[in-house]
Protein backbone atom coordinates (compact mmCIF):
# COMPACT_ATOMS: atom_id res chain seq x y z
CA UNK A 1 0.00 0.00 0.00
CA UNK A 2 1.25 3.57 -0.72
CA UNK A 3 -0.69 5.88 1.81
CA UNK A 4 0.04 10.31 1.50
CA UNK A 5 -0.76 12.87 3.25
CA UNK A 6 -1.28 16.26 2.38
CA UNK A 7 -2.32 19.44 3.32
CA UNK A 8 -3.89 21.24 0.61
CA UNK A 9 -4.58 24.63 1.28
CA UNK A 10 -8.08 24.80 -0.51
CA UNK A 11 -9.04 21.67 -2.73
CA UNK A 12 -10.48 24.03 -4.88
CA UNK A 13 -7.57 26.30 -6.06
CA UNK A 14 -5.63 23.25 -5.80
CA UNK A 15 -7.01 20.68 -7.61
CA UNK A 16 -5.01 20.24 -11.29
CA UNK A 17 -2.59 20.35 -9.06
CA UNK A 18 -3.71 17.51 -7.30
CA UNK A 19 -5.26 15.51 -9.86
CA UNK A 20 -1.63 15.82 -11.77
CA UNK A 21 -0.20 14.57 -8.59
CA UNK A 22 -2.59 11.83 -7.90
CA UNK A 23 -2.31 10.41 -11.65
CA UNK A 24 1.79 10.67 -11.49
CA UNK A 25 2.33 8.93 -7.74
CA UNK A 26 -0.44 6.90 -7.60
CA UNK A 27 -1.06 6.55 -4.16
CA UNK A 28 -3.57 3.74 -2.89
CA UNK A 29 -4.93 6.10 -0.44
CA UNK A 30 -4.54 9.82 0.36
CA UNK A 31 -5.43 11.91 3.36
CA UNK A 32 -6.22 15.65 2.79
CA UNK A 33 -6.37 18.50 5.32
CA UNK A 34 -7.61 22.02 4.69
CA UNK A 35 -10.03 21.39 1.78
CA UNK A 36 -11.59 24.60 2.82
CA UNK A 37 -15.00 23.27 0.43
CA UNK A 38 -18.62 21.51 1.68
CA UNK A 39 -18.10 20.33 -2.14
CA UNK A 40 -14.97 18.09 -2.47
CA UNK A 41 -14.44 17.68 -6.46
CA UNK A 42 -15.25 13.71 -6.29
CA UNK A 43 -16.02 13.15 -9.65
CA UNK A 44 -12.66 14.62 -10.90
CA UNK A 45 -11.10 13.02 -8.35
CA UNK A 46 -13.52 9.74 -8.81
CA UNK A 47 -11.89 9.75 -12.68
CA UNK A 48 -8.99 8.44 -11.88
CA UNK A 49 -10.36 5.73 -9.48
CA UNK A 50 -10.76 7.03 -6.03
CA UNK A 51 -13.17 6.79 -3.40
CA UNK A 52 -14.12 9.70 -1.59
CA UNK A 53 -14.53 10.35 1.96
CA UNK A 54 -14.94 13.82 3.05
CA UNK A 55 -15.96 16.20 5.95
CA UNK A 56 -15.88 19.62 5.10
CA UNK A 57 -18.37 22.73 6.01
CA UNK A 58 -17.12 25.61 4.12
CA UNK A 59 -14.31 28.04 3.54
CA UNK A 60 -12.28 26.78 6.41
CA UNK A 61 -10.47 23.66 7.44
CA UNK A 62 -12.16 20.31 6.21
CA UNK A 63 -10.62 17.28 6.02
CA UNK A 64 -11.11 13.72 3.26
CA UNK A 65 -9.83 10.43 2.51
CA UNK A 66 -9.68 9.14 -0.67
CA UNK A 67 -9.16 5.44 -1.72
CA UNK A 68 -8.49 2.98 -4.68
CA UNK A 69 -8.53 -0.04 -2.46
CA UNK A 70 -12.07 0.55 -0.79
CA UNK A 71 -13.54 2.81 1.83
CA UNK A 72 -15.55 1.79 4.75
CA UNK A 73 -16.29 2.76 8.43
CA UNK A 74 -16.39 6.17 7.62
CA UNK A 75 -16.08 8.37 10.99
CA UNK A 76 -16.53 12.02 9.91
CA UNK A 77 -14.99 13.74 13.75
CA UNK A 78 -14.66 11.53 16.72
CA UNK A 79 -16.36 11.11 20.17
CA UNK A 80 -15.96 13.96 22.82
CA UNK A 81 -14.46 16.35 20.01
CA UNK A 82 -14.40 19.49 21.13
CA UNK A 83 -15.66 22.56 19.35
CA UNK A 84 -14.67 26.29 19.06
CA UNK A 85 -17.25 26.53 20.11
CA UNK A 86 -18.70 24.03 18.11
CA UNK A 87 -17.42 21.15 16.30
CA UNK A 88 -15.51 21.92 13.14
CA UNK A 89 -14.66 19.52 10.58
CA UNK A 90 -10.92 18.47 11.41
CA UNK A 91 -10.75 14.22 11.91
CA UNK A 92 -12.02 11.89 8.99
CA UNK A 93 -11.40 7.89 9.91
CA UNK A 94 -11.66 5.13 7.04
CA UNK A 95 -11.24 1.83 6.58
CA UNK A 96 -9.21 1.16 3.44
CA UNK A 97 -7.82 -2.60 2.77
CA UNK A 98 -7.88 -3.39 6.31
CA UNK A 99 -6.22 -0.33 7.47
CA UNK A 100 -7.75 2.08 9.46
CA UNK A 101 -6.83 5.76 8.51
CA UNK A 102 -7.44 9.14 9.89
CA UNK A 103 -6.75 12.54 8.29
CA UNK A 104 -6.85 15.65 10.75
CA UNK A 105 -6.19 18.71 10.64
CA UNK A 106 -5.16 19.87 14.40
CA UNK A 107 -5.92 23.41 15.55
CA UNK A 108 -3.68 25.75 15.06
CA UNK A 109 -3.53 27.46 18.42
CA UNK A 110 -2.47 31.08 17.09
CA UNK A 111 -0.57 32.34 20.21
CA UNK A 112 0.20 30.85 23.52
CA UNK A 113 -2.76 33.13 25.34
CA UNK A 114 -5.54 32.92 22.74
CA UNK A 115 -8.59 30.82 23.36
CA UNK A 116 -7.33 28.80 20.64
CA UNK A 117 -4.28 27.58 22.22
CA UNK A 118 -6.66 26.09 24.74
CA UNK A 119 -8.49 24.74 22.65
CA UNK A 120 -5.58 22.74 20.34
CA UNK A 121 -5.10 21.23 23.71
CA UNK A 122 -8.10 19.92 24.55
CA UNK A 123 -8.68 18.68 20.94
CA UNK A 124 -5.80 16.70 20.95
CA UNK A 125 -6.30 15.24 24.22
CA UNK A 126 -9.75 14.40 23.48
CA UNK A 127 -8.48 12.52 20.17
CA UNK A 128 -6.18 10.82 21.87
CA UNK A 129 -9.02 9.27 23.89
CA UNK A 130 -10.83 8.88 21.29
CA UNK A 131 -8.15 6.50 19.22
CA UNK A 132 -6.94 4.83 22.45
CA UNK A 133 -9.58 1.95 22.07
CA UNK A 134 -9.07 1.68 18.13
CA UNK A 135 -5.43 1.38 19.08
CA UNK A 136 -6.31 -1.72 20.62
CA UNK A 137 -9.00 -2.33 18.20
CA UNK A 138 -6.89 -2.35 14.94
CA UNK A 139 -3.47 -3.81 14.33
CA UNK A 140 -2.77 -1.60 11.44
CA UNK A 141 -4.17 2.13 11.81
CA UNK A 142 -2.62 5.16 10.49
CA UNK A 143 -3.10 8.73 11.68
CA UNK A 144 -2.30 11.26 9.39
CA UNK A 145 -2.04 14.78 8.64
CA UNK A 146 -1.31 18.71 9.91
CA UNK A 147 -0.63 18.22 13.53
CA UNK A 148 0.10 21.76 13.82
CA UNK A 149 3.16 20.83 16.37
CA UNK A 150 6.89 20.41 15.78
CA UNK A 151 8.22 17.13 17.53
CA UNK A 152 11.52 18.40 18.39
CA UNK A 153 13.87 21.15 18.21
CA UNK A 154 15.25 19.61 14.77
CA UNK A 155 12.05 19.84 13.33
CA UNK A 156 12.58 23.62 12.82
CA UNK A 157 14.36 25.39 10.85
CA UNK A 158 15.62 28.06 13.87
CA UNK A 159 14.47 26.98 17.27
CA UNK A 160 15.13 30.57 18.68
CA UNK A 161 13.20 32.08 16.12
CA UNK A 162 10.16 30.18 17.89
CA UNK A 163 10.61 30.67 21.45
CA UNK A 164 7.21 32.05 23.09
CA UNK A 165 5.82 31.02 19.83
CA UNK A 166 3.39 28.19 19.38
CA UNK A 167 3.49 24.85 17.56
CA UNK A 168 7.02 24.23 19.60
CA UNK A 169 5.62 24.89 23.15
CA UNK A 170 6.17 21.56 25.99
CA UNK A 171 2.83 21.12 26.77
CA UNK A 172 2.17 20.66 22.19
CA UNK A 173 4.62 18.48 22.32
CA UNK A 174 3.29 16.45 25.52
CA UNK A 175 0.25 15.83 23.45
CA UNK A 176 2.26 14.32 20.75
CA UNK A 177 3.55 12.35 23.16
CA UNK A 178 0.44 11.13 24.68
CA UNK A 179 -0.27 9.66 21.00
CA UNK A 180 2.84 7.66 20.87
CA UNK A 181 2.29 6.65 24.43
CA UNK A 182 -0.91 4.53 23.68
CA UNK A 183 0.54 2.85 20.69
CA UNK A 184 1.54 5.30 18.01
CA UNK A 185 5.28 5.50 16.55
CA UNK A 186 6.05 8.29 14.70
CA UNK A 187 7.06 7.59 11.02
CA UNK A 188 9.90 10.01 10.04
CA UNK A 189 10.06 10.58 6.03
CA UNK A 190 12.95 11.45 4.28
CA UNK A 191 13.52 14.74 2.49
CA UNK A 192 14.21 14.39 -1.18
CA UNK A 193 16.97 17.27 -0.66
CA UNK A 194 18.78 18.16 2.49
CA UNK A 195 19.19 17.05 5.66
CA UNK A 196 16.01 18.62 7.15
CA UNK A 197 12.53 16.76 6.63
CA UNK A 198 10.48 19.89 6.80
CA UNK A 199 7.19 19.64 5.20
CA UNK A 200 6.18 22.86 5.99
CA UNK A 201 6.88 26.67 4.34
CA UNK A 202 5.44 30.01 4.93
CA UNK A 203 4.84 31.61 1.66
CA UNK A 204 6.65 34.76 2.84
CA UNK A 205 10.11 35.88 1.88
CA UNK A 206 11.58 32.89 0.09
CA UNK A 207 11.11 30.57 3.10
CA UNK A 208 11.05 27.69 0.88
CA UNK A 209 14.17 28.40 -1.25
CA UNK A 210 16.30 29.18 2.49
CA UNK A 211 14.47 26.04 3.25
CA UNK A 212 13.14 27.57 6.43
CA UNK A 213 10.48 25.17 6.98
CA UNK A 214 8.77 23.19 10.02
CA UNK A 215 7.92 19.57 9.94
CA UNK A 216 4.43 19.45 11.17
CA UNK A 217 2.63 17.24 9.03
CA UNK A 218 3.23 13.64 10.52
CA UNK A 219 2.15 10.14 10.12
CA UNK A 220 1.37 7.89 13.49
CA UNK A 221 1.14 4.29 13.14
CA UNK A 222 0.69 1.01 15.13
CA UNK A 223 4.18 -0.52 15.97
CA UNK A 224 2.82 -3.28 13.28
CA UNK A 225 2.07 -0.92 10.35
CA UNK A 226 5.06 1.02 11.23
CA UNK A 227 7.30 -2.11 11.05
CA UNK A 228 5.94 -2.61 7.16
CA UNK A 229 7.77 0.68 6.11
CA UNK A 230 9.85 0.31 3.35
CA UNK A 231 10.03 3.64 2.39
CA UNK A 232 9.14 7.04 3.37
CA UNK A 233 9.44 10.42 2.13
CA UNK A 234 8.55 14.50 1.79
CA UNK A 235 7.68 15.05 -1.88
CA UNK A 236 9.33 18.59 -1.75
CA UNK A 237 8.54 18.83 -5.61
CA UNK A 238 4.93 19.40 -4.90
CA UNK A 239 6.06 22.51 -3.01
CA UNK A 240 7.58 24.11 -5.91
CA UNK A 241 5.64 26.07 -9.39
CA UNK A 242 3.36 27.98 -9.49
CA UNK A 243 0.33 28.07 -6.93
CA UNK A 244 1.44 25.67 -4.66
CA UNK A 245 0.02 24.61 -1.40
CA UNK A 246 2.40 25.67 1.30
CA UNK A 247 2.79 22.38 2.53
CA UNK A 248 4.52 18.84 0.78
CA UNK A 249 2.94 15.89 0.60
CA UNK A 250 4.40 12.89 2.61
CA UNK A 251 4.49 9.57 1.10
CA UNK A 252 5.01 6.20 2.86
CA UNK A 253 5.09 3.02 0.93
CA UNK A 254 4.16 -0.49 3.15
């Protein structure tokens, strides 16, 4: 199975982007974050043989899964999710082959004394609740997507040029944490140039040519699924051209 993940930045603007990228890397099944449409394109997408799978309620956030190897047990959010203040549409589960998948899109938090920050860490404590007992319940399961958190220090590009800053903060990173501590391992892609597996750019100031970049986008997986890697990667090509998403797609290959 080749599974992605990617971060779109709007479906919409992004889509022959997409569909070129879908027909040249044929992945078996893709998560997508920030669709930003209640209208995912899945008859384009449907052309080329996917399934669709997708939560979405307008201009913001949104989340989908789409498969070539079948789609069932579709979860569109989780139980206890919180809201801001309601629900928004940030966790999609599938089943695809036998593997159970979820794309999210994690809040971002803004700054350390916004509401928001708050409320990043309550939604990922409440998801890690929530896949604790499909941990248990499936040997192979896959989460995937913008975490909106930086593992480590090495996962950005200048650690002091984040300090009071979110996405690097201890108690961000303790939620990480408490994913890999119920069964998660965290499956580290290669870059396709450099030393640095960032998978994140700003569009501002030529971040992506300095290669000032975050890795935030992440794939978890059950110690069995995570054992089946035999290869994993950033596809920083996706990044470049014109119109890009600011993110790169990760691809891991079981």
């Amino acid at each position: 199975m080749r599974l992605a993940t990617w971060n779109v930045n709007s479906v919409t603007a992004r889509l022959p982007r997409l569909l070129d990228w879908l027909a040249a890397v044929e992945p078996d099944v893709v998560c997508l974050q920030e669709t930003k449409t209640a209208e995912f394109p899945a008859k384009e997408v449907g052309a080329l043989g996917y399934e669709v799978a997708a939560h979405g309620n307008g201009r913001w956030n949104g989340v989908a899964v789409l498969s070539r190897v079948g789609l069932t047990d579709v979860s569109s959010g989780y139980p206890g999710e919180p809201g801001f203040p309601d629900p928004e549409a940030r966790a999609l589960g599938a089943t695809c082959d036998g593997v159970r998948v979820w794309s999210v899109y994690v809040p971002n938090g803004r700054t350390v004394d916004d509401p928001h920050y708050a409320y990043k860490l309550a939604w990922l404590a409440a998801l890690t609740g929530a896949l604790t007992p499909e941990v248990a319940a499936y040997e192979r399961l896959a989460v995937c997507g913008d975490f909106n958190v930086a593992p480590t220090d090495r996962d950005v590009w200048d650690p002091k040029a984040f300090v009071g800053a979110t996405h690097v903060t201890e108690p961000e990173r303790a939620a990480l944490a408490g994913l890999r501590d119920v069964g998660l391992v965290d499956v580290l892609p290669r870059p396709l140039k450099g030393d640095n597996p960032f998978t994140y750019w700003d569009y501002r100031a030529g971040m992506f040519h300095q290669d000032m970049g975050m890795r935030i986008d992440l794939v978890y997986a059950t110690a069995p699924l995570a054992g089946a890697v035999t290869d994993a990667y950033i596809d920083r090509e996706a990044r470049k051209g014109k119109g890009p998403s600011d993110h790169a797609p990760i691809i891991v290959d079981f």
